[in-house]
N, C-alpha and C. Protein backbone atom coordinates (compact mmCIF):
# COMPACT_ATOMS: atom_id res chain seq x y z
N UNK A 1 112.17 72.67 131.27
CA UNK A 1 112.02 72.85 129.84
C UNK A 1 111.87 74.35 129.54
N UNK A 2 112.76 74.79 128.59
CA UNK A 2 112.90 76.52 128.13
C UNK A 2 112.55 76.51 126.95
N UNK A 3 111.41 77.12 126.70
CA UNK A 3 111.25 77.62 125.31
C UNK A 3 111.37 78.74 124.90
N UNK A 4 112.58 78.52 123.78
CA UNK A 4 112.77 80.01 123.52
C UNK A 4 112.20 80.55 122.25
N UNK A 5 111.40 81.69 122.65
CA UNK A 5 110.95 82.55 121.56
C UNK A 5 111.27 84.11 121.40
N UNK A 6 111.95 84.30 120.43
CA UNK A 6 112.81 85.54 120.63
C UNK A 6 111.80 86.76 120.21
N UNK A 7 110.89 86.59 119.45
CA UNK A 7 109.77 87.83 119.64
C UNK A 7 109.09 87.98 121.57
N UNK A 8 109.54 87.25 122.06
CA UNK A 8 108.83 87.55 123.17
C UNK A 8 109.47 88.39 124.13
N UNK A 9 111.31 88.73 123.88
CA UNK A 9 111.71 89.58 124.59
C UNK A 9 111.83 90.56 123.54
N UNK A 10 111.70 92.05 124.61
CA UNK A 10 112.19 93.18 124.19
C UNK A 10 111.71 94.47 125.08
N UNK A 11 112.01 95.57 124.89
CA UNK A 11 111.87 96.52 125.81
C UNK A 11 110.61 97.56 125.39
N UNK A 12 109.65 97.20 124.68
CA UNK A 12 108.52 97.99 124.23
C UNK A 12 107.28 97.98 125.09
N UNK A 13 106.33 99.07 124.91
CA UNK A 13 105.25 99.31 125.69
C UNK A 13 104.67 97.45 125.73
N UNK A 14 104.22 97.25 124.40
CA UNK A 14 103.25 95.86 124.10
C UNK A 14 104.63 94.41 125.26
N UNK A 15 105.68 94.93 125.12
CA UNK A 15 106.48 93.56 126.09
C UNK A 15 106.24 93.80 127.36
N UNK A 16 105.86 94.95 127.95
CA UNK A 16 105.69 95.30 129.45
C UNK A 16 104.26 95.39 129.56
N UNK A 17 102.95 94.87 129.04
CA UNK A 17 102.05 94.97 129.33
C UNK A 17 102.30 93.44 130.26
N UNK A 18 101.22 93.20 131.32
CA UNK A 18 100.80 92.19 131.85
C UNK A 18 100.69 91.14 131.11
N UNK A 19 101.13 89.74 131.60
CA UNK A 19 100.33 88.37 130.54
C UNK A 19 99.17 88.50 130.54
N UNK A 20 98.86 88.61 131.54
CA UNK A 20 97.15 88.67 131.64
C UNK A 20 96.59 89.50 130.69
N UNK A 21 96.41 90.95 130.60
CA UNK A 21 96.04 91.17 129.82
C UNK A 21 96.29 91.10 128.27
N UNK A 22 97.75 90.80 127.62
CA UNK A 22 98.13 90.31 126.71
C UNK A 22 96.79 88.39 126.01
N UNK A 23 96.79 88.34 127.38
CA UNK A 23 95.83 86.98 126.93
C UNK A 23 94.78 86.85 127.01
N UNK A 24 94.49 87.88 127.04
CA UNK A 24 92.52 88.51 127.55
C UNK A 24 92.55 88.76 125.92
N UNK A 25 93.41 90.00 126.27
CA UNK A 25 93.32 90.62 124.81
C UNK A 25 93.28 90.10 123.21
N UNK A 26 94.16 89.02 123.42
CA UNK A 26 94.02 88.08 122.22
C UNK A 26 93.09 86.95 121.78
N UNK A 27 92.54 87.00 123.65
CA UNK A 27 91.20 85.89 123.27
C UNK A 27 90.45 86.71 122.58
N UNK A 28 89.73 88.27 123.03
CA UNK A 28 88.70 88.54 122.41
C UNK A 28 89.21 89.13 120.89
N UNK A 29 90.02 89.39 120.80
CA UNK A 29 90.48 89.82 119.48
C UNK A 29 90.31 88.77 118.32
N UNK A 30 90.21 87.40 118.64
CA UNK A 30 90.37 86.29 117.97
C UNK A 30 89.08 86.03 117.82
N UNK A 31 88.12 85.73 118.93
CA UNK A 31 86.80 85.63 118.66
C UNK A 31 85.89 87.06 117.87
N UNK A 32 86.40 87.65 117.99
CA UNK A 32 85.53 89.00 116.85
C UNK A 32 86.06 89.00 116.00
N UNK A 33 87.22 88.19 115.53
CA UNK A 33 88.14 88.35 113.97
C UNK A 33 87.13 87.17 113.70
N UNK A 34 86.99 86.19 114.29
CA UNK A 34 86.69 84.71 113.69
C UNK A 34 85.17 84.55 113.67
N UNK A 35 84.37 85.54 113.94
CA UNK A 35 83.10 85.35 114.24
C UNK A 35 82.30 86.11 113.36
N UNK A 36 83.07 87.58 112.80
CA UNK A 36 82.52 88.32 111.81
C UNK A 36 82.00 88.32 110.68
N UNK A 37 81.79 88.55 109.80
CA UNK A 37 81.75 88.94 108.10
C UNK A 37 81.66 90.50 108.00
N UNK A 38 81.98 91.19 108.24
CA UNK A 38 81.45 92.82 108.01
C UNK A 38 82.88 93.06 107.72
N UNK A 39 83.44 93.90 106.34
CA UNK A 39 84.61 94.28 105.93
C UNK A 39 85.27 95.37 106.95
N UNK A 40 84.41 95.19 107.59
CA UNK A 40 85.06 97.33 108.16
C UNK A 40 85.70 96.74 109.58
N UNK A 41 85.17 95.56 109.93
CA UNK A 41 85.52 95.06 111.59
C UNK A 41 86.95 94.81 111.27
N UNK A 42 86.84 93.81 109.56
CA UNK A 42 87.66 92.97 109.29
C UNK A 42 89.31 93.69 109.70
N UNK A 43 88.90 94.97 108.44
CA UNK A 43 89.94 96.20 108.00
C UNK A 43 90.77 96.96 109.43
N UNK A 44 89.52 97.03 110.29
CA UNK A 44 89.98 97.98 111.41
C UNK A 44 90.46 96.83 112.41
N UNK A 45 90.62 95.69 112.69
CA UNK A 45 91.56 94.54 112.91
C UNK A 45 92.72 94.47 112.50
N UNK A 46 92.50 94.08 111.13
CA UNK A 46 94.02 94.11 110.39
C UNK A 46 94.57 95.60 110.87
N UNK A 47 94.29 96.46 110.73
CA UNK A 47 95.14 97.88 111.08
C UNK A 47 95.72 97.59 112.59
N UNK A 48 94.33 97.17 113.25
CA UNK A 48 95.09 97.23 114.84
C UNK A 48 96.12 96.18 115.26
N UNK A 49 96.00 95.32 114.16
CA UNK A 49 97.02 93.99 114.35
C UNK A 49 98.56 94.74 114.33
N UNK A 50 98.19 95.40 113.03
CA UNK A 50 99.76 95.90 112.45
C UNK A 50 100.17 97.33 112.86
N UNK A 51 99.49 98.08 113.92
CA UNK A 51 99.82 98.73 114.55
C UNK A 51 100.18 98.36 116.19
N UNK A 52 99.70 97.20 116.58
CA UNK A 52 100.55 96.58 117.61
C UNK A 52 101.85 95.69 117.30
N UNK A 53 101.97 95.58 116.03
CA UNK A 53 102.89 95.02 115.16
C UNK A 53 104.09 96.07 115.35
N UNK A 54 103.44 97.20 115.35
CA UNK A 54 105.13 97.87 114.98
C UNK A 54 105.36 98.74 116.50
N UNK A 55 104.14 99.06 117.13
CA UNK A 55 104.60 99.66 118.72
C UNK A 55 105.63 98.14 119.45
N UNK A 56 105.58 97.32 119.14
CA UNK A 56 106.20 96.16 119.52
C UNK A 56 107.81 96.02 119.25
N UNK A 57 107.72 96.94 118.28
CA UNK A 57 109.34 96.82 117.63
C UNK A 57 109.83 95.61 117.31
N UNK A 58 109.01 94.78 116.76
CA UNK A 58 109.60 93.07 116.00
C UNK A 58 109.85 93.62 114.85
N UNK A 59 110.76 92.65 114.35
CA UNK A 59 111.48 92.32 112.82
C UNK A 59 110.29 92.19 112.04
N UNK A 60 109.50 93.23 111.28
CA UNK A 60 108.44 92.81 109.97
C UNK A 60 108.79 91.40 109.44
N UNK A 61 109.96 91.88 108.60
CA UNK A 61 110.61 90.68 107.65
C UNK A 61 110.64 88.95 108.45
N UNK A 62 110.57 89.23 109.68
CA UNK A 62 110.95 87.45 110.39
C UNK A 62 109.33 87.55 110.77
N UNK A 63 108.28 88.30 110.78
CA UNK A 63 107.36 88.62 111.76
C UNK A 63 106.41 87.57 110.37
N UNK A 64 106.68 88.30 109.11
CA UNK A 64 105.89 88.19 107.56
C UNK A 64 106.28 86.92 107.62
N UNK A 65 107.74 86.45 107.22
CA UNK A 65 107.87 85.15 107.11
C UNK A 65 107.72 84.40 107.88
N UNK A 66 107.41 84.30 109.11
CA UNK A 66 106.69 83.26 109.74
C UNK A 66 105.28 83.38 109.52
N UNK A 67 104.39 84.26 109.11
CA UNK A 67 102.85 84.31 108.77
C UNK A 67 102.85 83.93 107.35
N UNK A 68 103.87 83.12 106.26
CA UNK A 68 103.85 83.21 105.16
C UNK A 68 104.02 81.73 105.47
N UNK A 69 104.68 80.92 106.19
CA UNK A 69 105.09 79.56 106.69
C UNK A 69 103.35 79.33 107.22
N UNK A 70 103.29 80.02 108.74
CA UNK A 70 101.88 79.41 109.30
C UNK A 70 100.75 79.36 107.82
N UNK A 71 100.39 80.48 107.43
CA UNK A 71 99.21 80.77 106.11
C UNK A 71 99.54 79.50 105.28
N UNK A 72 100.92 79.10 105.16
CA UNK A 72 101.08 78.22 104.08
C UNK A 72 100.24 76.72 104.11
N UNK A 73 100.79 76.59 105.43
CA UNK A 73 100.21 75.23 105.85
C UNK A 73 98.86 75.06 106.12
N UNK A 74 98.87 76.36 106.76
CA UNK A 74 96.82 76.35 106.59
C UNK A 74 96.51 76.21 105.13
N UNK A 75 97.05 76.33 104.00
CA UNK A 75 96.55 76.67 102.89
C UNK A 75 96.48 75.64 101.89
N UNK A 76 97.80 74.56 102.42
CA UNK A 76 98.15 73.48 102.02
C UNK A 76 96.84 72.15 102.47
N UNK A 77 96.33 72.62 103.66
CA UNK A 77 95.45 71.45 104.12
C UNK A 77 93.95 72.11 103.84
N UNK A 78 93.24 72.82 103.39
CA UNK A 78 92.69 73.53 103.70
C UNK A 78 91.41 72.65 102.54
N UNK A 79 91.73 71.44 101.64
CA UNK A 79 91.14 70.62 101.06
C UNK A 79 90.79 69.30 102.08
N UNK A 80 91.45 69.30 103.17
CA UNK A 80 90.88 67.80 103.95
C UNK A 80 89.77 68.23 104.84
N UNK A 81 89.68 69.01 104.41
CA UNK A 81 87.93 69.67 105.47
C UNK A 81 87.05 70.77 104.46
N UNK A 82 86.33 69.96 103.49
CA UNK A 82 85.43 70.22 103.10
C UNK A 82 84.02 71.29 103.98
């Protein structure tokens, strides 16, 4: 079974890092995004998101519209859990 995901090839620093650390990195990144309230953690996240966003060299435009699809559906259910 091949799953293909075409953000996952390419020739940039962030595609030649290790899995490993690629999946270290996103665990703790996820648990200090999801665990916070302080605006400044929030802000300096979002920056580092979208500055590994573009050392990556992905398509913004396919990168946005798939976070406009995922956000959607979170947004759509987001009444069956009170």
């Amino acid at each position: 079974m091949n799953i293909v995901e075409p953000f996952a090839y390419g020739n940039s620093f962030v595609h030649r890092l290790d899995p490993r650390v690629k999946i270290i990195t996103a665990a703790l990144y996820s648990i200090v995004v999801a665990l916070t309230y302080e605006l400044t953690i929030l802000f300096v996240s979002a920056v580092s998101a979208l500055a590994i966003l573009v050392a990556a060299r992905l398509p913004l435009k396919k990168v946005f519209w798939r976070l406009i699809v995922v956000n959607g559906f979170i947004l759509s259910h987001r009444d069956a859990y009170p």
